[in-house]
Protein backbone atom coordinates (compact mmCIF):
# COMPACT_ATOMS: atom_id res chain seq x y z
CA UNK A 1 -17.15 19.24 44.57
CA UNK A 2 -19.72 16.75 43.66
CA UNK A 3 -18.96 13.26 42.02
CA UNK A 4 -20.03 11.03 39.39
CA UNK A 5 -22.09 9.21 41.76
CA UNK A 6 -24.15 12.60 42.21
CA UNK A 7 -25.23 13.26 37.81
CA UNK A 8 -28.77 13.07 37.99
CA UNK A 9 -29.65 13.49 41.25
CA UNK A 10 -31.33 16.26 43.22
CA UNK A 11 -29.90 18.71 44.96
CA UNK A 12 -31.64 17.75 48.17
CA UNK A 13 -30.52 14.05 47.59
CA UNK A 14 -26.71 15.25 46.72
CA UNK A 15 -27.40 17.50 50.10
CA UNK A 16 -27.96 14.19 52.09
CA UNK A 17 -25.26 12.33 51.34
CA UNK A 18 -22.57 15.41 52.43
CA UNK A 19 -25.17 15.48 55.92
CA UNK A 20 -25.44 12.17 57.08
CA UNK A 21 -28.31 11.72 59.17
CA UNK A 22 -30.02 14.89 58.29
CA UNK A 23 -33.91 14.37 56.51
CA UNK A 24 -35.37 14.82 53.44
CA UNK A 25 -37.80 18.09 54.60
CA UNK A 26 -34.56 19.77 56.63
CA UNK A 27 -32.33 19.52 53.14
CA UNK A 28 -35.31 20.90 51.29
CA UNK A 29 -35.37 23.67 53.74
CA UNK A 30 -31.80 24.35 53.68
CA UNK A 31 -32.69 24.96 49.64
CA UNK A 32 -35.82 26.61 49.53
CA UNK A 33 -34.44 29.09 52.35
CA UNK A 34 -31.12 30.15 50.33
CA UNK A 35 -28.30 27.69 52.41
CA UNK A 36 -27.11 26.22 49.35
CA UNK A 37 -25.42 27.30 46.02
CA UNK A 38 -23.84 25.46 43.31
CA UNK A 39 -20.84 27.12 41.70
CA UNK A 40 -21.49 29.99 43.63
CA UNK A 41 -25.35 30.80 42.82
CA UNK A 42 -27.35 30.44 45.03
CA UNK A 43 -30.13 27.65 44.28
CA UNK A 44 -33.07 27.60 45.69
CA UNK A 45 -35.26 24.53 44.21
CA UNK A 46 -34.52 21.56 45.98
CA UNK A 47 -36.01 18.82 42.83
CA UNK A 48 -32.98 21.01 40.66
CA UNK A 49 -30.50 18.47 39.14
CA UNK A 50 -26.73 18.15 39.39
CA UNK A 51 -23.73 16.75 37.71
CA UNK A 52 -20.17 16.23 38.89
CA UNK A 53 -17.97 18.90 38.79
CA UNK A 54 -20.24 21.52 40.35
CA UNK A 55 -19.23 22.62 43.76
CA UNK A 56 -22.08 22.32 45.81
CA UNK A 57 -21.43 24.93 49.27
CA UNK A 58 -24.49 25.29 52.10
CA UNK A 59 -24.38 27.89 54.82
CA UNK A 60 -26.60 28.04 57.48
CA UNK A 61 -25.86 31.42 58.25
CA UNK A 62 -27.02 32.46 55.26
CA UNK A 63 -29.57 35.31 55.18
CA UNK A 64 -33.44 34.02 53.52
CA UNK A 65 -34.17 34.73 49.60
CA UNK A 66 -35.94 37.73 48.91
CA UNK A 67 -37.46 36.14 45.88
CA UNK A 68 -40.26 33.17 46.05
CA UNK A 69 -39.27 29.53 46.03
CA UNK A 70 -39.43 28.50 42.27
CA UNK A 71 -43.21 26.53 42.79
CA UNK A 72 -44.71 28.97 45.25
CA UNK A 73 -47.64 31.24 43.03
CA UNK A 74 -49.90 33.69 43.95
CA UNK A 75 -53.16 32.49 41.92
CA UNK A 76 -55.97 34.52 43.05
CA UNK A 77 -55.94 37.60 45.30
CA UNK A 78 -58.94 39.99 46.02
CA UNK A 79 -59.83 42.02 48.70
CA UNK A 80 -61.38 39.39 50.80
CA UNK A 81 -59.41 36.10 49.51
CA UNK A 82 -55.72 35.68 48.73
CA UNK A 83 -54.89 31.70 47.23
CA UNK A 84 -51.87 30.44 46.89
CA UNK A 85 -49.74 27.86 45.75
CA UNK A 86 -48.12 26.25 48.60
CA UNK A 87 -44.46 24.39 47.74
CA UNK A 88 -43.51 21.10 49.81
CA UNK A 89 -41.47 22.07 53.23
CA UNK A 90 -42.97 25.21 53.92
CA UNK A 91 -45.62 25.42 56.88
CA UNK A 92 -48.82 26.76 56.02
CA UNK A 93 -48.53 29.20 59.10
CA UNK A 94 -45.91 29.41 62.02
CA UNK A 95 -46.33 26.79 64.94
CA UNK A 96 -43.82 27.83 66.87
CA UNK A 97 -43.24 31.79 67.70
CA UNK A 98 -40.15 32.72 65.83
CA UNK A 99 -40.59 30.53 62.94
CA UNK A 100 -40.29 32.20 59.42
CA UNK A 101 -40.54 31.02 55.75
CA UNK A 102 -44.42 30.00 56.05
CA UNK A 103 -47.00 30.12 53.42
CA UNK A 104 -48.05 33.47 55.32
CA UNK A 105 -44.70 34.94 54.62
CA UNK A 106 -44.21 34.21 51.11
CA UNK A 107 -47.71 35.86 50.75
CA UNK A 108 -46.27 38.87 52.19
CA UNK A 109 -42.99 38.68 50.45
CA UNK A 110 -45.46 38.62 47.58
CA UNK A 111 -46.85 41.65 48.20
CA UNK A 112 -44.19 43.82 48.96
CA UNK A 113 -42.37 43.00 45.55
CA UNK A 114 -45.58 43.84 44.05
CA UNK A 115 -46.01 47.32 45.56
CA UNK A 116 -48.31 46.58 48.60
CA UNK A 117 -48.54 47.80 51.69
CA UNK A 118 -47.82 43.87 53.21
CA UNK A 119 -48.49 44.78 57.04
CA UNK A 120 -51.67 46.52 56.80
CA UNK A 121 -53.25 43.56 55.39
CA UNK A 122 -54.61 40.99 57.69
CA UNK A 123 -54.26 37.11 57.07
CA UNK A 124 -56.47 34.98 58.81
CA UNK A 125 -56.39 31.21 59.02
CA UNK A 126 -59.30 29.28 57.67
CA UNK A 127 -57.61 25.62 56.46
CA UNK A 128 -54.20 24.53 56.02
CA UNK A 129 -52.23 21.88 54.36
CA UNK A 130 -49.56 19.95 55.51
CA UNK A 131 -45.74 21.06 55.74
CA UNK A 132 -44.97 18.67 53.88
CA UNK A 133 -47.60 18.68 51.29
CA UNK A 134 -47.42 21.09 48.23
CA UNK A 135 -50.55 22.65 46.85
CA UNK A 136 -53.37 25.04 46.77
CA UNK A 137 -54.04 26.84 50.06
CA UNK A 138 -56.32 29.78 50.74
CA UNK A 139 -55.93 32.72 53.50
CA UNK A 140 -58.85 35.34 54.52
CA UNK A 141 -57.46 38.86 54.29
CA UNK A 142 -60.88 40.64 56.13
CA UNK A 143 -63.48 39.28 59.30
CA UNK A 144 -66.47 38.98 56.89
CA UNK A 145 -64.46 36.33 54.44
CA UNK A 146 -62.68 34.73 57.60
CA UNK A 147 -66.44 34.22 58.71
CA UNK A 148 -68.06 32.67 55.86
CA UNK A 149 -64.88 30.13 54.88
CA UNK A 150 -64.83 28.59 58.27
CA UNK A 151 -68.41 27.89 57.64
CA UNK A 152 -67.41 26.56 54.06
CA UNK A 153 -64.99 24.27 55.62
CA UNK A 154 -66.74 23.37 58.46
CA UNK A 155 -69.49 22.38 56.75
CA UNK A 156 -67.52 20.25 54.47
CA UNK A 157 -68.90 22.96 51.26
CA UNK A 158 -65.28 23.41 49.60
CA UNK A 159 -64.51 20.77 47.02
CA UNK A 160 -61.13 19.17 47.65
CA UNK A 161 -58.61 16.99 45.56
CA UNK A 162 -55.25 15.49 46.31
CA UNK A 163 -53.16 13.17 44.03
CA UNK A 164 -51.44 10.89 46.41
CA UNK A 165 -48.39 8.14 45.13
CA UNK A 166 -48.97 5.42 47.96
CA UNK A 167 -46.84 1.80 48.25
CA UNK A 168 -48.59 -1.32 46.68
CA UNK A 169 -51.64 -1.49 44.58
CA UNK A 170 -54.45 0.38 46.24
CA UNK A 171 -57.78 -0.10 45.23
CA UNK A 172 -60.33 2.30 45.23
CA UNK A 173 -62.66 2.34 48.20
CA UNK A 174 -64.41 5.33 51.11
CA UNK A 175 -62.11 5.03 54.26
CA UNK A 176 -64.20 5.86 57.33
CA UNK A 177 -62.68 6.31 61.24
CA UNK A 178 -62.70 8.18 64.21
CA UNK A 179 -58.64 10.02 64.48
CA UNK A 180 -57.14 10.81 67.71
CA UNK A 181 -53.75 13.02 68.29
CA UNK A 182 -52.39 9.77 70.07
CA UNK A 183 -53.31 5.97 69.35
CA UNK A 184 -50.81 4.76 72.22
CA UNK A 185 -47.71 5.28 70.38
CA UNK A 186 -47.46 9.03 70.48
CA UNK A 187 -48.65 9.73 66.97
CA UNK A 188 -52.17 10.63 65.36
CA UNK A 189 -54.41 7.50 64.62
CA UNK A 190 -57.89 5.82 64.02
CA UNK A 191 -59.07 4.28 67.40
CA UNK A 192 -62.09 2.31 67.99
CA UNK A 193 -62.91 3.39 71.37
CA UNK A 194 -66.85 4.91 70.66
CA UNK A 195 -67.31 8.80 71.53
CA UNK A 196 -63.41 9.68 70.92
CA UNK A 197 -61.59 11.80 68.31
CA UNK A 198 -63.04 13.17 65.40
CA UNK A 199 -64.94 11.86 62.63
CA UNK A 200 -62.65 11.42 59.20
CA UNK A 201 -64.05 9.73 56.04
CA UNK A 202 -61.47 9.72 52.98
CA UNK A 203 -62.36 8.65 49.13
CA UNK A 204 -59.96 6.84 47.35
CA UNK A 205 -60.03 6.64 43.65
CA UNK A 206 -57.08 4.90 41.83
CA UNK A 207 -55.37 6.61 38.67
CA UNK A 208 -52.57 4.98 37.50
CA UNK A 209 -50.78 1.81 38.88
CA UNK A 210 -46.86 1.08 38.68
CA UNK A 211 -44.78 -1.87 39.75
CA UNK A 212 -44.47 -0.39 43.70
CA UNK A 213 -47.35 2.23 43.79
CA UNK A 214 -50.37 3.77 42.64
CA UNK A 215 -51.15 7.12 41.94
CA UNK A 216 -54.74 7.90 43.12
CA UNK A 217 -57.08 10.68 42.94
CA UNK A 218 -58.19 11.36 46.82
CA UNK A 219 -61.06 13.78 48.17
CA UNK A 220 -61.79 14.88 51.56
CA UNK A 221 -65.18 14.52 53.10
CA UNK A 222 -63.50 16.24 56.25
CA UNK A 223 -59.98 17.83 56.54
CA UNK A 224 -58.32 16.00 59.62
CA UNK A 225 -54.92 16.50 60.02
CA UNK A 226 -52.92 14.07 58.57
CA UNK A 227 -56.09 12.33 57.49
CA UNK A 228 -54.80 11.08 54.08
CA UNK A 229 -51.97 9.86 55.60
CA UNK A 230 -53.08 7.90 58.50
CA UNK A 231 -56.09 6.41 56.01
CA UNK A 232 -54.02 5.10 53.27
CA UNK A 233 -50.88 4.10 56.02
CA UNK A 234 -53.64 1.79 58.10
CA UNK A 235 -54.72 0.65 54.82
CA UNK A 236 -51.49 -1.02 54.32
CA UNK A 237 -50.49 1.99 51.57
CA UNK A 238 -48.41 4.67 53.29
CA UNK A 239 -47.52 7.39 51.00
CA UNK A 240 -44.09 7.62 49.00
CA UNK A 241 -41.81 9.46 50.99
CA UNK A 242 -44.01 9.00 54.33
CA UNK A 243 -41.56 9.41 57.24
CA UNK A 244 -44.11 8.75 60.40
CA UNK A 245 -47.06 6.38 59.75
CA UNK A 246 -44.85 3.53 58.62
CA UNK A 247 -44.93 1.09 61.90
CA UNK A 248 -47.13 -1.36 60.46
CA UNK A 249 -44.61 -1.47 57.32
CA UNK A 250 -41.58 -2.09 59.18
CA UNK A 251 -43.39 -4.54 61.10
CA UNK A 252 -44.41 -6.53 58.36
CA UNK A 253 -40.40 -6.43 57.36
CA UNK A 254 -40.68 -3.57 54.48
CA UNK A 255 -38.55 -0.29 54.14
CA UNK A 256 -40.76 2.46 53.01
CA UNK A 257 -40.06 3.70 49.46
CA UNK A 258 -37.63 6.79 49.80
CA UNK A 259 -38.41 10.15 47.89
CA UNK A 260 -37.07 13.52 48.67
CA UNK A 261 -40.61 14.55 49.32
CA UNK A 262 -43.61 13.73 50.77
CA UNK A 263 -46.07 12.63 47.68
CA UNK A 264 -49.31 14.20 48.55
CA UNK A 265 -49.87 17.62 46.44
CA UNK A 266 -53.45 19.63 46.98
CA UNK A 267 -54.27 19.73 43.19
CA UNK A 268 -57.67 21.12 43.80
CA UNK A 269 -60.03 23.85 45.69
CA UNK A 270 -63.35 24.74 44.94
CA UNK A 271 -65.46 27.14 47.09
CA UNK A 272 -68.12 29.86 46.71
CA UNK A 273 -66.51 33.27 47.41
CA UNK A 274 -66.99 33.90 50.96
CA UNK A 275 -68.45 37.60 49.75
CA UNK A 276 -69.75 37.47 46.54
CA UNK A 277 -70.78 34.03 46.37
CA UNK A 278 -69.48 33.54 43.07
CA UNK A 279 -68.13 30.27 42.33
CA UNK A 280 -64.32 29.63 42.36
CA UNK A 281 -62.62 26.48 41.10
CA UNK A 282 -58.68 26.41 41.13
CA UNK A 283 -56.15 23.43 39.80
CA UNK A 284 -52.56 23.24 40.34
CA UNK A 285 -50.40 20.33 38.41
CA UNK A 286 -48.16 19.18 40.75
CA UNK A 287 -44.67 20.51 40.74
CA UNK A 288 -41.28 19.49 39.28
CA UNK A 289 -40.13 17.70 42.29
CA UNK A 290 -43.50 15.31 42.42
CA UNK A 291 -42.91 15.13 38.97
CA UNK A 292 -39.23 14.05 39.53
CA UNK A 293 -40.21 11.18 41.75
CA UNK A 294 -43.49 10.21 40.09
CA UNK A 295 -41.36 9.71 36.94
CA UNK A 296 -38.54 7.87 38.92
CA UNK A 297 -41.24 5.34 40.11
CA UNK A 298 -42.26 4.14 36.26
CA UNK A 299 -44.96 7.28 35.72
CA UNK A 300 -45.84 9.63 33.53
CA UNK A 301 -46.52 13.23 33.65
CA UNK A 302 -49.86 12.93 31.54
CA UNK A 303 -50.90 10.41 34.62
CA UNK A 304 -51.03 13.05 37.04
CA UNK A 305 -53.78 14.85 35.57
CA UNK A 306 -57.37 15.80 38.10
């Protein structure tokens, strides 16, 4: 049964303090993949707020949703093209064998509720976004489109937007380095040895500024992974709710700002259609549980605008 001390909070926070130890992405998951019910239905949005006197019950047993997560949206979806709307805490595609609950499957999911025939159609990888990022993500459904988007991407063509809450006051500026999977401490990096990793340059444009963090407008010359992060957490800004690039903050003596998600949503994607050539241009406002914690941190909805 959940207390006073749990009104108002989320049902991923209220999840954490039965599960000590456990993170913020593993009690979103337990959520968004149908572990958890409050007073007996089962409750799938992880930003969805509580009150004492609900009884809060999670099984991991439990078998997956058949329905969507409540932010996941099919938003365009052609014979070549399928592009999607990608919540926080579900992979973009599977990295290990049996792993289920990725963008790919909700896209299927999709599908079959719809009437499709959802394994004759091929998905093909062309870019992803981060696990733990929410936002607009696109899949190839034929060769010919699979083709001409990894030349889009490759050659930096699509046109790419994040909003990004990150610690401090953060000034706008271009962020230029070379990243590498390890910088000596076993996790991705910029190094300054000449010739190694791969060429990253980040623009940072600042939106609006509270008393801990600003929300900024950020665009991707090149799509690195983790590039955003590792940029703005060298800069001395790691995002709100970062849970890996935050050595240099605990070494200056700082605890990282806590937030039930990492708060870095992909609010925009524009591209020529990899057949037609027509131009597409797609926005997504960020969902309820950036919302949540952009609104927690002094902000306001109308801030978060691209």
């Amino acid at each position: 049964m959940l207390e006073a001390a749990d009104t108002g909070a989320t049902l991923a926070a209220a999840l954490r303090r039965r599960l000590p130890g456990i993170s913020w992405s593993d009690a979103r998951a337990l959520c968004t993949t149908g572990k958890v019910r409050l007073d007996g239905e089962r409750t799938t949005d992880p930003a969805t707020r509580v009150r004492a006197g609900l009884r809060l019950d999670f099984n991991q047993n439990a078998p997956r949703p058949t329905t969507a997560p409540a932010d996941f949206k099919v938003v365009f979806d052609d014979a070549h093209l399928v592009v999607i709307e990608k919540p926080s805490g579900i992979s973009s595609v599977p990295y290990e064998r049996k792993e289920t609950g990725t963008a790919m499957d909700l896209v299927r999911a999709a599908w079959r509720r719809s009437g499709k025939r959802a394994t004759a159609t091929p998905l093909y990888i062309v870019h992803r976004i981060d696990k733990d990022t929410s936002g607009l993500l696109c899949f190839a459904k034929t060769r010919l489109a699979e083709r001409a988007l990894h030349g889009t991407f490759q050659r930096h063509e699509a046109d790419r937007a994040y909003l990004a809450v990150a610690e401090g006051d953060v000034a706008g500026q271009r962020i230029e380095s070379r990243l590498v999977a390890d910088r000596g401490d076993g996790i991705r990096g910029s190094t300054l040895h000449r010739g190694q990793g791969q060429h990253a340059i980040t623009f940072i444009e600042p939106l609006a500024r509270y008393a801990r963090a600003t929300l900024c407008r950020v665009r991707l010359e090149t799509g690195r992974t983790h590039q955003i992060r590792i940029h703005l957490s060298e800069r001395g800004h790691p995002l709100v709710g970062e849970t890996v690039y935050i050595r240099n903050l605990l070494r200056a003596g700082r605890q990282p700002l806590a937030a039930p998600r990492l708060m870095l949503h992909a609010g925009r994607l524009g591209l020529a259609h990899p057949v037609t050539g027509a131009p597409l241009d797609f926005l997504a406002p960020p969902p309820e549980d950036f919302m949540t914690v952009l609104e927690q941190l002094g902000g306001r909805r109308d801030d978060a605008r691209l």
